[in-house]
PDB file of N, CA and C in Angstrom:
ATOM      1  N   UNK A   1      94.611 104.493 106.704  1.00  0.00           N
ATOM      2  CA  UNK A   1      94.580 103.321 107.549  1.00  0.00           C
ATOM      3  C   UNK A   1      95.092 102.084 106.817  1.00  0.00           C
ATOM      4  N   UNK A   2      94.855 102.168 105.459  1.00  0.00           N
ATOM      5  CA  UNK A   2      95.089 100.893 104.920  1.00  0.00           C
ATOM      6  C   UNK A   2      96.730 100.970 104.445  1.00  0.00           C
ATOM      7  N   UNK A   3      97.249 101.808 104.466  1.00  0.00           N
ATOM      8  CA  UNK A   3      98.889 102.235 104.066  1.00  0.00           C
ATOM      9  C   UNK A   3      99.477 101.620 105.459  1.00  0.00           C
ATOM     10  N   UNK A   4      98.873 102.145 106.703  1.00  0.00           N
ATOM     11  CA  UNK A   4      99.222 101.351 108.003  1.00  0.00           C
ATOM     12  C   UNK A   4      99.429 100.316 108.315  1.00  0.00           C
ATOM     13  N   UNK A   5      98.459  99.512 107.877  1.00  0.00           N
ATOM     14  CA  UNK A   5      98.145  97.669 107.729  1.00  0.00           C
ATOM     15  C   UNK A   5      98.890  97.268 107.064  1.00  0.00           C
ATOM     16  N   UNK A   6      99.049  98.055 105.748  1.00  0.00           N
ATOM     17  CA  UNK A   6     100.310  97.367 105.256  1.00  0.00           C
ATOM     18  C   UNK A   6     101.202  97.682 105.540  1.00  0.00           C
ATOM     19  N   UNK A   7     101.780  98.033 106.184  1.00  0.00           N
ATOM     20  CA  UNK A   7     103.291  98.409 106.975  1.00  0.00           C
ATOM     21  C   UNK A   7     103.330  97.072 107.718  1.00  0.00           C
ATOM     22  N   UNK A   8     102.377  97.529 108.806  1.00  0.00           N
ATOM     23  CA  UNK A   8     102.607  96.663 109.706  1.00  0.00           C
ATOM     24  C   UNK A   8     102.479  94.936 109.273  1.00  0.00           C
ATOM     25  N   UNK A   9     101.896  94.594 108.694  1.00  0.00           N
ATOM     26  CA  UNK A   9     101.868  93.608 107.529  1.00  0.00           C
ATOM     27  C   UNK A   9     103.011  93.060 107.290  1.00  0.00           C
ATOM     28  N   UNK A  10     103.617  94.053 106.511  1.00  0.00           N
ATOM     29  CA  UNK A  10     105.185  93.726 106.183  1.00  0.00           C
ATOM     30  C   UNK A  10     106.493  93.174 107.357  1.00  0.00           C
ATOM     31  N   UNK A  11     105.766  94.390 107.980  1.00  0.00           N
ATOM     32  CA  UNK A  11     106.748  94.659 109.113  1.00  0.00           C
ATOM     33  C   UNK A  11     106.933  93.222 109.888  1.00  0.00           C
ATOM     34  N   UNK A  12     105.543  92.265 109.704  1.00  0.00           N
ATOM     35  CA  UNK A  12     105.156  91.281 110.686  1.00  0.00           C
ATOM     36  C   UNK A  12     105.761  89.947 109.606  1.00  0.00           C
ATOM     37  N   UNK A  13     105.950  90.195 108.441  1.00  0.00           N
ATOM     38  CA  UNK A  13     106.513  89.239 107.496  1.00  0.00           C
ATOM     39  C   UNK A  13     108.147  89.483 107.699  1.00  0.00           C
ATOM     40  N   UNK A  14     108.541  90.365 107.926  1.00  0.00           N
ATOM     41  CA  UNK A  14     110.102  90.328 108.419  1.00  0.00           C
ATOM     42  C   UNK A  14     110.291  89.917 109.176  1.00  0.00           C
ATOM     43  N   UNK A  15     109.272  89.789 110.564  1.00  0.00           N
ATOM     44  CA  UNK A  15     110.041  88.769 111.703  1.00  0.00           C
ATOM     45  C   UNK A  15     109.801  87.382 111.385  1.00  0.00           C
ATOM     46  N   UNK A  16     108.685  87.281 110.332  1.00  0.00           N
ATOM     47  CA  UNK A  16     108.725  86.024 109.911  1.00  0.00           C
ATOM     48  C   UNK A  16     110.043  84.966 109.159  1.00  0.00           C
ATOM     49  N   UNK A  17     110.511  85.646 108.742  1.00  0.00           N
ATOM     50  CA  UNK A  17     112.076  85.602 108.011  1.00  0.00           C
ATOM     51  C   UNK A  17     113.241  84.878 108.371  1.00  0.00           C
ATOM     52  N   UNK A  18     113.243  85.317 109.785  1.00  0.00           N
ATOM     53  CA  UNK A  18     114.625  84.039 109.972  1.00  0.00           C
ATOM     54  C   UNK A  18     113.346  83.125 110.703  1.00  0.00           C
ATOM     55  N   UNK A  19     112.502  82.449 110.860  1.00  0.00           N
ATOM     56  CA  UNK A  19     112.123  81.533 110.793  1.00  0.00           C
ATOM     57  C   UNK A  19     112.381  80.660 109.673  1.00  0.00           C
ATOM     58  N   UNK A  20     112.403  81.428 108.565  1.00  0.00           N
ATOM     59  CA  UNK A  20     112.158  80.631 107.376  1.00  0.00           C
ATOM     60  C   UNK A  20     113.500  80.629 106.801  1.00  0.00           C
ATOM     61  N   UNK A  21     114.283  81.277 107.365  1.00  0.00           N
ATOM     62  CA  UNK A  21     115.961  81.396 106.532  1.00  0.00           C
ATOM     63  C   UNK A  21     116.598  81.835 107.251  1.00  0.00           C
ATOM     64  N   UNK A  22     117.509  80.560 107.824  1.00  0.00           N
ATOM     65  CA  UNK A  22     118.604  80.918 108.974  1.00  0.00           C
ATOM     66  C   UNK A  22     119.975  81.980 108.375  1.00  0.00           C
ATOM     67  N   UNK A  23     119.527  82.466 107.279  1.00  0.00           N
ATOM     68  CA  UNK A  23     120.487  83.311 107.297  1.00  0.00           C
ATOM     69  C   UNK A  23     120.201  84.687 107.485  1.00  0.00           C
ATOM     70  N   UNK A  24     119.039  85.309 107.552  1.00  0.00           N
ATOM     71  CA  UNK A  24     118.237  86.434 108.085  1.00  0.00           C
ATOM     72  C   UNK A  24     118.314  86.400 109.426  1.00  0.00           C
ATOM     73  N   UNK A  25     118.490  88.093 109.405  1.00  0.00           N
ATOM     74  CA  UNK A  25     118.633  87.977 111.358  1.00  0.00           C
ATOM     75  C   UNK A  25     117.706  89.876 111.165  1.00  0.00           C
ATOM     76  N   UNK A  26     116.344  89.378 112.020  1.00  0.00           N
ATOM     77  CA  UNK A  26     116.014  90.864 112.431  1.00  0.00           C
ATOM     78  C   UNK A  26     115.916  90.985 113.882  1.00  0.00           C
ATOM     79  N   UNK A  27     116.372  92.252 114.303  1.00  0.00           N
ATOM     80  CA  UNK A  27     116.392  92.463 115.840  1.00  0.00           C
ATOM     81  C   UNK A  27     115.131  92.577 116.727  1.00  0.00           C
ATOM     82  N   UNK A  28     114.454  92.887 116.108  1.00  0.00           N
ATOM     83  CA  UNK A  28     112.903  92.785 116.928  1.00  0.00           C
ATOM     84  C   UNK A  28     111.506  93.747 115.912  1.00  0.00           C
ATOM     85  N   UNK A  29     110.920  93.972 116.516  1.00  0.00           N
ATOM     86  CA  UNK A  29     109.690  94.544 116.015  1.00  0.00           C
ATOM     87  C   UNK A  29     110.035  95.535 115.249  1.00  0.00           C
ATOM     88  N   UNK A  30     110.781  96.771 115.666  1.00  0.00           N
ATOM     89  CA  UNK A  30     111.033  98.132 115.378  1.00  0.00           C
ATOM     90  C   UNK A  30     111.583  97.847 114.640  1.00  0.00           C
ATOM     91  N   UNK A  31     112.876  97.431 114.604  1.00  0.00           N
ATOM     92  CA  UNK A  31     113.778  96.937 113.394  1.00  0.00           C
ATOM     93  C   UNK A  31     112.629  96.412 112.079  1.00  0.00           C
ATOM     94  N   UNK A  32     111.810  95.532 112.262  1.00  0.00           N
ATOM     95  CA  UNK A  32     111.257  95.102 110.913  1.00  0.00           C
ATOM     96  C   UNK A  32     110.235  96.729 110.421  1.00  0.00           C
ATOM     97  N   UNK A  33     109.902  97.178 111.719  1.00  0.00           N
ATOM     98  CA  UNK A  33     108.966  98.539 110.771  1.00  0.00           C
ATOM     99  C   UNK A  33     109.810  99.654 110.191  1.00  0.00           C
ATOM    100  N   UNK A  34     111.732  99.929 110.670  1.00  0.00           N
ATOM    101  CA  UNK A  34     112.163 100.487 109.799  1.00  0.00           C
ATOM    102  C   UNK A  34     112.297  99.667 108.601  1.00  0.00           C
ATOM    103  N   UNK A  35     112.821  98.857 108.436  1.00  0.00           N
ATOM    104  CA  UNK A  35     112.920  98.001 107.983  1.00  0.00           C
ATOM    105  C   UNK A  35     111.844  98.023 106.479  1.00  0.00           C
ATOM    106  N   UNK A  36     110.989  97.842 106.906  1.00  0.00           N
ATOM    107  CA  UNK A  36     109.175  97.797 105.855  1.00  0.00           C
ATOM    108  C   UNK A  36     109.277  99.584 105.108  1.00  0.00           C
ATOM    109  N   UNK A  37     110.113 100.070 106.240  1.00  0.00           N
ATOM    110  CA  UNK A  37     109.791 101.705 105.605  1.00  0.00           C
ATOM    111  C   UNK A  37     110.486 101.832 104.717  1.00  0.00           C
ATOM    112  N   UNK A  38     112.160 101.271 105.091  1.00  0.00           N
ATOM    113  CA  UNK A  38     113.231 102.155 104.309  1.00  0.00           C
ATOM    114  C   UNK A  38     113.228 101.202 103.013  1.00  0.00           C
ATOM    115  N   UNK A  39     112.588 100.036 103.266  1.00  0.00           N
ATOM    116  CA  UNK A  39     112.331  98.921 101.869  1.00  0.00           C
ATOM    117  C   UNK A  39     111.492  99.763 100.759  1.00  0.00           C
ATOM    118  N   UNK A  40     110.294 100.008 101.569  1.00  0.00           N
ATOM    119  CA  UNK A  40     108.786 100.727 100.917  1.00  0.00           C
ATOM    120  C   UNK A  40     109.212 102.045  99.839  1.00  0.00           C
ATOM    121  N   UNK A  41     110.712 102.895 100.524  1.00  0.00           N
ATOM    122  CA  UNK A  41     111.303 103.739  99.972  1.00  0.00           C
ATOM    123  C   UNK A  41     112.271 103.618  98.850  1.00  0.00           C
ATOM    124  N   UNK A  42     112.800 102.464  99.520  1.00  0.00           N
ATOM    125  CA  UNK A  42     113.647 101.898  98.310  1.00  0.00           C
ATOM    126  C   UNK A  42     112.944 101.595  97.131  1.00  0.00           C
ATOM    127  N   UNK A  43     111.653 101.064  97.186  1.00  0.00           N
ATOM    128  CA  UNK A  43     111.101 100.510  96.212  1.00  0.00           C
ATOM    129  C   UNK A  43     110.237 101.337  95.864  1.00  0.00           C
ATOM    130  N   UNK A  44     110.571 102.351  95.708  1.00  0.00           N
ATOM    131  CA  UNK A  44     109.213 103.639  95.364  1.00  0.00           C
ATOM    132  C   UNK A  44     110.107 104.982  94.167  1.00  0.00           C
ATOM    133  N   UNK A  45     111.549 104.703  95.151  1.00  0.00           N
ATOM    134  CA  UNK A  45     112.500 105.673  94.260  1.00  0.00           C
ATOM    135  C   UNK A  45     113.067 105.269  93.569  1.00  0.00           C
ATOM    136  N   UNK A  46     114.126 103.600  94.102  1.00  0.00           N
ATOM    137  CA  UNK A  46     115.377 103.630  93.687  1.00  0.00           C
ATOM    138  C   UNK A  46     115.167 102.606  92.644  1.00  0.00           C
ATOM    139  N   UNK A  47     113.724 101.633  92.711  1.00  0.00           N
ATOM    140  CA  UNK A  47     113.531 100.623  91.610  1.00  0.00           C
ATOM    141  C   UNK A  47     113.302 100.479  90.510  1.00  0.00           C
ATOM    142  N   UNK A  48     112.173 101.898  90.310  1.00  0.00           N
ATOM    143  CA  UNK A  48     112.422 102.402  88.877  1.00  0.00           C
ATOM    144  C   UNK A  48     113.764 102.514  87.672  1.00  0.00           C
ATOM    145  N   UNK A  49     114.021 103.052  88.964  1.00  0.00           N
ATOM    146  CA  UNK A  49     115.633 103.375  87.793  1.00  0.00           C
ATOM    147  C   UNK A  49     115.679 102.799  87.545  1.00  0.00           C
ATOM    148  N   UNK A  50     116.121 101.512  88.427  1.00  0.00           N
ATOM    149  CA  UNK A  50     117.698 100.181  88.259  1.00  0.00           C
ATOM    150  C   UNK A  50     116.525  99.415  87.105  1.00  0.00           C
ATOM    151  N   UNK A  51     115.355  99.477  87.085  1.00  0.00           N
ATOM    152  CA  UNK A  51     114.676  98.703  85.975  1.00  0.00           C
ATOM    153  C   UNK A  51     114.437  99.020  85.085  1.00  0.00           C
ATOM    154  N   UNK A  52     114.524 100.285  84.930  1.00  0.00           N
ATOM    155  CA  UNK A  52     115.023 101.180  82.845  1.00  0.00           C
ATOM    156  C   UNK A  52     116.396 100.915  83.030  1.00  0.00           C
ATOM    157  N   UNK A  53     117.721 100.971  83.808  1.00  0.00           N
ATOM    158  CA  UNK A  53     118.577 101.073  83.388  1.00  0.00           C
ATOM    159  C   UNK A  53     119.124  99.579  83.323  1.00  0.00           C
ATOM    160  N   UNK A  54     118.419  98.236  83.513  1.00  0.00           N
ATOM    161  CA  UNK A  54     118.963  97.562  83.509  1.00  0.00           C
ATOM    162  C   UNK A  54     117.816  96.596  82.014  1.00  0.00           C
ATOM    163  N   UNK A  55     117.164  97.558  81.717  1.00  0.00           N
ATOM    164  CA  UNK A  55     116.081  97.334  80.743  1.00  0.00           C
ATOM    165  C   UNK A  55     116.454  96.299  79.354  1.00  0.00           C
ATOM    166  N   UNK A  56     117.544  96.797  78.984  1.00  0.00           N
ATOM    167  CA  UNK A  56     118.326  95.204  78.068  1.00  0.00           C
ATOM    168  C   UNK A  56     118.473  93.705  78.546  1.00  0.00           C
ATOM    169  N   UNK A  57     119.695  93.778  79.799  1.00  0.00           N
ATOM    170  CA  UNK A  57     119.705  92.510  80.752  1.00  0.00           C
ATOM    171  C   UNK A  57     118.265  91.905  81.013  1.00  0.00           C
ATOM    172  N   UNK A  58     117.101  92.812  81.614  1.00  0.00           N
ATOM    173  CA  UNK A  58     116.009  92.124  81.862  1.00  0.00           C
ATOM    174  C   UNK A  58     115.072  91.779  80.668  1.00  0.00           C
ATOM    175  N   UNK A  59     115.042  92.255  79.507  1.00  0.00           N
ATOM    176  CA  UNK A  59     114.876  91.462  78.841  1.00  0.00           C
ATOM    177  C   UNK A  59     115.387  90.153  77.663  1.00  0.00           C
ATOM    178  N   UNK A  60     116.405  90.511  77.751  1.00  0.00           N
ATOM    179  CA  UNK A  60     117.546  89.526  77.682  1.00  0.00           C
ATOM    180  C   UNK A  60     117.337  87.951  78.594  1.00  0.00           C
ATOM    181  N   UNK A  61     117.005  88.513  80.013  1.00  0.00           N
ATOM    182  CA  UNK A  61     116.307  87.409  80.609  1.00  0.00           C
ATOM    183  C   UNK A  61     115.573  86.566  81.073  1.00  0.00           C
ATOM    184  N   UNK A  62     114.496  87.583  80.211  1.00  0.00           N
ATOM    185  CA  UNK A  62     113.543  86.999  80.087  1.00  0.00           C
ATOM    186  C   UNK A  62     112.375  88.005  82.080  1.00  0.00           C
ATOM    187  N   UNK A  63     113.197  88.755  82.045  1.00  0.00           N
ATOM    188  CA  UNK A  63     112.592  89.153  83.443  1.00  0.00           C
ATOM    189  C   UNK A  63     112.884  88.652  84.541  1.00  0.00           C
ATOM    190  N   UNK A  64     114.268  87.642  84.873  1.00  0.00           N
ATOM    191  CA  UNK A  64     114.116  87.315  85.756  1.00  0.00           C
ATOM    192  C   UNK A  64     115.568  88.081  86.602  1.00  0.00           C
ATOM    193  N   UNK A  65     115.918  89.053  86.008  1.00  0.00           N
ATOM    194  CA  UNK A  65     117.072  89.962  86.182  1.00  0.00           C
ATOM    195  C   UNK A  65     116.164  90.667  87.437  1.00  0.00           C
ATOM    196  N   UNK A  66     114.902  90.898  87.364  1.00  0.00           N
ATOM    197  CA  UNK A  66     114.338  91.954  88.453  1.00  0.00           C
ATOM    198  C   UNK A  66     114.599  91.026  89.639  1.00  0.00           C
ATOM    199  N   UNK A  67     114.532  89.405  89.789  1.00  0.00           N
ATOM    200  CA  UNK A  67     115.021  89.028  91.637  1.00  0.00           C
ATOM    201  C   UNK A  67     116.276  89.485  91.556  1.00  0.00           C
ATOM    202  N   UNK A  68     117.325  89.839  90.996  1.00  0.00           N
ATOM    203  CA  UNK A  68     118.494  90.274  91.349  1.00  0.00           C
ATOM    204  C   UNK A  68     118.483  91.796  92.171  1.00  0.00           C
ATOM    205  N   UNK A  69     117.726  92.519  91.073  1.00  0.00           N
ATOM    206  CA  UNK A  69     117.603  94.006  91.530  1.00  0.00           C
ATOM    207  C   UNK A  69     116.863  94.233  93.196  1.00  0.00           C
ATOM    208  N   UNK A  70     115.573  92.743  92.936  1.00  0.00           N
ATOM    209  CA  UNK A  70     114.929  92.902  94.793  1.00  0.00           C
ATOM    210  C   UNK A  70     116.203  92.706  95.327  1.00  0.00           C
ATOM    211  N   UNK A  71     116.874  91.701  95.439  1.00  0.00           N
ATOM    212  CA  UNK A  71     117.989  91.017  96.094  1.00  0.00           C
ATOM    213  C   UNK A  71     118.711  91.966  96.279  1.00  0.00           C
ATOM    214  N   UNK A  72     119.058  93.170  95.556  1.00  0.00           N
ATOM    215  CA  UNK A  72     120.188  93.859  95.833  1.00  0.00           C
ATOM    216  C   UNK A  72     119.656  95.227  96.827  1.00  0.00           C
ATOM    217  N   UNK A  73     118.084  95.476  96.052  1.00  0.00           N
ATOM    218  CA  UNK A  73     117.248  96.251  97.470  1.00  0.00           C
ATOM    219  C   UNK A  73     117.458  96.035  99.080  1.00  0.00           C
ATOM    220  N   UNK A  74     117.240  94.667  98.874  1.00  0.00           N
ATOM    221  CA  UNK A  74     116.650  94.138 100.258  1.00  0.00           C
ATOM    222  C   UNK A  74     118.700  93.862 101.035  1.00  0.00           C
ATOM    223  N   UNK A  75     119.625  93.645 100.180  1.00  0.00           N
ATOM    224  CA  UNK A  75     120.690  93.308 100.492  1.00  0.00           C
ATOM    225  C   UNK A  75     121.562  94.951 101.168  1.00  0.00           C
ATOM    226  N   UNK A  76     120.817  96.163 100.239  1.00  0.00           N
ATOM    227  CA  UNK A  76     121.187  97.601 100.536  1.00  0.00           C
ATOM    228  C   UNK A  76     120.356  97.983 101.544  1.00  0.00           C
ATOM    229  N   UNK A  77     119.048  97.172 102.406  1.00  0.00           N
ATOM    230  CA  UNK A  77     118.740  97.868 103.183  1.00  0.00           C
ATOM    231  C   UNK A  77     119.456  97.159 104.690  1.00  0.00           C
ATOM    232  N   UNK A  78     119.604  95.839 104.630  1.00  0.00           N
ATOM    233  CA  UNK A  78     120.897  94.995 105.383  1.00  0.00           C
ATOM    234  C   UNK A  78     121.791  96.191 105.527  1.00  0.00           C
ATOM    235  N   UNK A  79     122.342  96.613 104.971  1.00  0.00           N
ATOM    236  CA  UNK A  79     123.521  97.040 105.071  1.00  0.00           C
ATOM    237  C   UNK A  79     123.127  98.625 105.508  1.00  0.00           C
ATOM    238  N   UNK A  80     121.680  99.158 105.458  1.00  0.00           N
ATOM    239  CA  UNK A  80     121.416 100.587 105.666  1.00  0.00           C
ATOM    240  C   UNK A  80     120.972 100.504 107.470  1.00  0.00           C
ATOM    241  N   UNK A  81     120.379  99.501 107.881  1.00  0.00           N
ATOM    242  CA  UNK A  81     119.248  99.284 108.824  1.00  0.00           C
ATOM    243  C   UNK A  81     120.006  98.677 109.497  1.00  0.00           C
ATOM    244  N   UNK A  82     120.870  98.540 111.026  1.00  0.00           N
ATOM    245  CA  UNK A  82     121.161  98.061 111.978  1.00  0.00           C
ATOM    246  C   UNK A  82     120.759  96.955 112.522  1.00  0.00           C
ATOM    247  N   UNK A  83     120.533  95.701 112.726  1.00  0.00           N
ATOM    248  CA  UNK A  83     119.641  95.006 113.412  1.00  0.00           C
ATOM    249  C   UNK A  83     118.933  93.807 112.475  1.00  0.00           C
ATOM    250  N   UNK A  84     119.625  94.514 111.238  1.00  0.00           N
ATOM    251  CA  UNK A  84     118.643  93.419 109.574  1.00  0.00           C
ATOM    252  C   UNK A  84     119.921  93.209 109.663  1.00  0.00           C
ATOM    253  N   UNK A  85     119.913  92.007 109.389  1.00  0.00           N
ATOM    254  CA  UNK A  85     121.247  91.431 108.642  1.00  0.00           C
ATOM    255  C   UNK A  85     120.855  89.897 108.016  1.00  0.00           C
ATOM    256  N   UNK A  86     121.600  90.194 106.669  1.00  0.00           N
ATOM    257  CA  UNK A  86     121.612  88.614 105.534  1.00  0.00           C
ATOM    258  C   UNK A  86     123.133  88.253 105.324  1.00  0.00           C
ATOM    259  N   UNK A  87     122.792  87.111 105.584  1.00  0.00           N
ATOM    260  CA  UNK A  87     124.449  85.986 105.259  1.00  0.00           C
ATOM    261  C   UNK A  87     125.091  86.497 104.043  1.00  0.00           C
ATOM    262  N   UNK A  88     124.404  86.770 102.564  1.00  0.00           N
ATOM    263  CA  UNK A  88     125.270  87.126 101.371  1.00  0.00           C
ATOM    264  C   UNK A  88     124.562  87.901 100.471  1.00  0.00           C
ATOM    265  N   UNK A  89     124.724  87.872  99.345  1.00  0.00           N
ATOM    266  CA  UNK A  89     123.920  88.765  98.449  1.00  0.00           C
ATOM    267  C   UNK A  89     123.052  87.505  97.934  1.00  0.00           C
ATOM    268  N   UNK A  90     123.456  85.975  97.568  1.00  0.00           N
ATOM    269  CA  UNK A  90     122.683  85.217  97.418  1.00  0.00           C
ATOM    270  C   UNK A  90     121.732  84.851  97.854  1.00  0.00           C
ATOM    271  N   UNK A  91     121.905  85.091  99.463  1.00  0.00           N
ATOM    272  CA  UNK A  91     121.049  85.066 100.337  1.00  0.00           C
ATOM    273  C   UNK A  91     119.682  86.082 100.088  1.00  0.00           C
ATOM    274  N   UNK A  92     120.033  87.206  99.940  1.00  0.00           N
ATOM    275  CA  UNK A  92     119.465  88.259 100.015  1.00  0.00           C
ATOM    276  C   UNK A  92     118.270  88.007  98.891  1.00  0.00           C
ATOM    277  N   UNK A  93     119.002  87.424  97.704  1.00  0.00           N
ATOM    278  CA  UNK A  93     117.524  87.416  96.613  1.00  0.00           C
ATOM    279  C   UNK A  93     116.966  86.178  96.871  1.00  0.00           C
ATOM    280  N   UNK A  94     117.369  85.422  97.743  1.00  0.00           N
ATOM    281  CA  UNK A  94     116.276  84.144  98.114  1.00  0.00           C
ATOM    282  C   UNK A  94     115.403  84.970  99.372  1.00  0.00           C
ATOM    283  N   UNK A  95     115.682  85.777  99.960  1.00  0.00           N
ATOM    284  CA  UNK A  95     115.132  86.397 101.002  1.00  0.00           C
ATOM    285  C   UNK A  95     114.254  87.190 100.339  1.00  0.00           C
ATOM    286  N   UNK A  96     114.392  87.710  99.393  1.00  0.00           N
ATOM    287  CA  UNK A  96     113.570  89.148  99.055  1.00  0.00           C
ATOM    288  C   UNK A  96     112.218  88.118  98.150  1.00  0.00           C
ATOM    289  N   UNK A  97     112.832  86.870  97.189  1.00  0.00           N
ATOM    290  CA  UNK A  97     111.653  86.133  97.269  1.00  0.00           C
ATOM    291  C   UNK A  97     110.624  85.345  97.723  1.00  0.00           C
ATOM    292  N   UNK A  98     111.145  84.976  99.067  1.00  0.00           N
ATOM    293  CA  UNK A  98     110.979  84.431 100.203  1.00  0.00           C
ATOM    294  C   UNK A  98     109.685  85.969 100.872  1.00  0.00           C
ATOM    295  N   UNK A  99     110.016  86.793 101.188  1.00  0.00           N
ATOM    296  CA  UNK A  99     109.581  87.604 101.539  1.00  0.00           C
ATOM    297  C   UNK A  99     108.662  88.301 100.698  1.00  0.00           C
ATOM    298  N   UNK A 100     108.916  88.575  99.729  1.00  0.00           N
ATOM    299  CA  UNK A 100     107.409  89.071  98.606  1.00  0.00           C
ATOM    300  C   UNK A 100     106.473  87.772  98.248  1.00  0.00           C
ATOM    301  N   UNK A 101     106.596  86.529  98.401  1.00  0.00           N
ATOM    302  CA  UNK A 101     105.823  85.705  98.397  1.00  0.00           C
ATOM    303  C   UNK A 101     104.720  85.667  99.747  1.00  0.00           C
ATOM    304  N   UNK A 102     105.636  85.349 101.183  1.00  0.00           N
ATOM    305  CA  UNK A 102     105.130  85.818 101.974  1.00  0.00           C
ATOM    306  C   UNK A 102     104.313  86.840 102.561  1.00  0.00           C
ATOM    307  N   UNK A 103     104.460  88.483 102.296  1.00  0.00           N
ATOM    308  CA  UNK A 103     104.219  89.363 102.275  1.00  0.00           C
ATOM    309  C   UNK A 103     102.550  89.241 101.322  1.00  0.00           C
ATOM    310  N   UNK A 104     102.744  89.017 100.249  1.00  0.00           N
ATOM    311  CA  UNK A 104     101.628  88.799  99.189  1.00  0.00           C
ATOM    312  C   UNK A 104     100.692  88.112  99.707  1.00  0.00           C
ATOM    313  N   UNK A 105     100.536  86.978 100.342  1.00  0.00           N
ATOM    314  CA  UNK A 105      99.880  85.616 100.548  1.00  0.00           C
ATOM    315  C   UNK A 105      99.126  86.433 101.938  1.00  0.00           C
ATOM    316  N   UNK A 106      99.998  87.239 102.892  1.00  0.00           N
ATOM    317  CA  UNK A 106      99.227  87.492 103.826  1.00  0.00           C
ATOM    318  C   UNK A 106      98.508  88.499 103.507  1.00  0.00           C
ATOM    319  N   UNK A 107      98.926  89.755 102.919  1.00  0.00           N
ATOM    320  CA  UNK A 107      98.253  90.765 102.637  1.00  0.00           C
ATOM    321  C   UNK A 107      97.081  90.153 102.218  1.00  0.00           C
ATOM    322  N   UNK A 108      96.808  89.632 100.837  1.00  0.00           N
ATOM    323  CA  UNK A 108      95.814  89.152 100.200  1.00  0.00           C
ATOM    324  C   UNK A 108      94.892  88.620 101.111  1.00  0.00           C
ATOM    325  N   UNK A 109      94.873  87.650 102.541  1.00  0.00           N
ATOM    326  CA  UNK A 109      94.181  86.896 103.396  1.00  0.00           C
ATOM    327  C   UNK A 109      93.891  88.172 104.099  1.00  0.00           C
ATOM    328  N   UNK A 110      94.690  89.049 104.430  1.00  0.00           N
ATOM    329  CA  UNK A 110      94.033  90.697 105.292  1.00  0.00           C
ATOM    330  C   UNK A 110      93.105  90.774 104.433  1.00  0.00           C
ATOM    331  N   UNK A 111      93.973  92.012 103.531  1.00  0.00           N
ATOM    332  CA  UNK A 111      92.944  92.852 102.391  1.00  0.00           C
ATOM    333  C   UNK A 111      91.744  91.976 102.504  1.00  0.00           C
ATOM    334  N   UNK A 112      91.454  90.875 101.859  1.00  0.00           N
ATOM    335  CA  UNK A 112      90.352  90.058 101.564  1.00  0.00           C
ATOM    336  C   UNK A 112      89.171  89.769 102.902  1.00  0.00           C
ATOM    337  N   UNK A 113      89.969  89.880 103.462  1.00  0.00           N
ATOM    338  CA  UNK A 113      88.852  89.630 104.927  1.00  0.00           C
ATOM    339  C   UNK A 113      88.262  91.234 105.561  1.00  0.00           C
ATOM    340  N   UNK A 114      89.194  91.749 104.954  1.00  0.00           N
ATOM    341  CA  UNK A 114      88.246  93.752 105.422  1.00  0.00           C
ATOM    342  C   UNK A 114      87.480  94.235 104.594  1.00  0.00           C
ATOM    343  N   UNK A 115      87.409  93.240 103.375  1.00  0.00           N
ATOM    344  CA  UNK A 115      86.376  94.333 102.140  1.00  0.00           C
ATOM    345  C   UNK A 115      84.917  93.552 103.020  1.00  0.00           C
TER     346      UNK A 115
END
């Protein structure tokens, strides 16, 4: 149940999105819950890697190489998911921080109110 909530959670922070950044465009509800899924996937398989293999650069930068890698997540699921669409790749890592800030702030006010 609680894997659910957070979907839908997410899902409800993506339509939040082009409110907050006219360069985000999601098509409606469904769109943000593929959307939350194929992200949730992305970030379960494909993030690991890119963060050992980019393991020099990010510390080189002190860590801040990983908003690039969200940015390029959230910019590959734009381009996977019909209906998501971001203005640029610049866009995309102001979106993906825009959105894990968001995402965080609400979860935390859920989670916290069901224990």
């Amino acid at each position: 149940m609680r894997i659910l909530l957070g979907w839908a959670i997410n899902a409800l922070c993506l339509l939040a999105l082009p409110y907050l950044l006219d360069a985000v465009q999601v098509a409606g509800f469904g769109t943000a819950l593929v959307v939350a899924l194929v992200l949730g996937l992305l970030n379960v398989l494909i993030r690991p890697v890119l963060i050992i293999l980019t393991l020099p650069i990010n510390i080189l930068t002190l860590g801040l190489f990983t908003f690039v890698i969200n940015g390029l997540l959230f910019w590959l699921v734009a381009w996977m998911v019909k209906g998501f669409e971001i203005a640029s790749f610049g866009w995309a890592i102001i979106a993906a921080i825009v959105y894990s800030l968001v995402s965080w702030a609400v979860s935390s006010l859920v989670m916290a109110s069901r224990d």
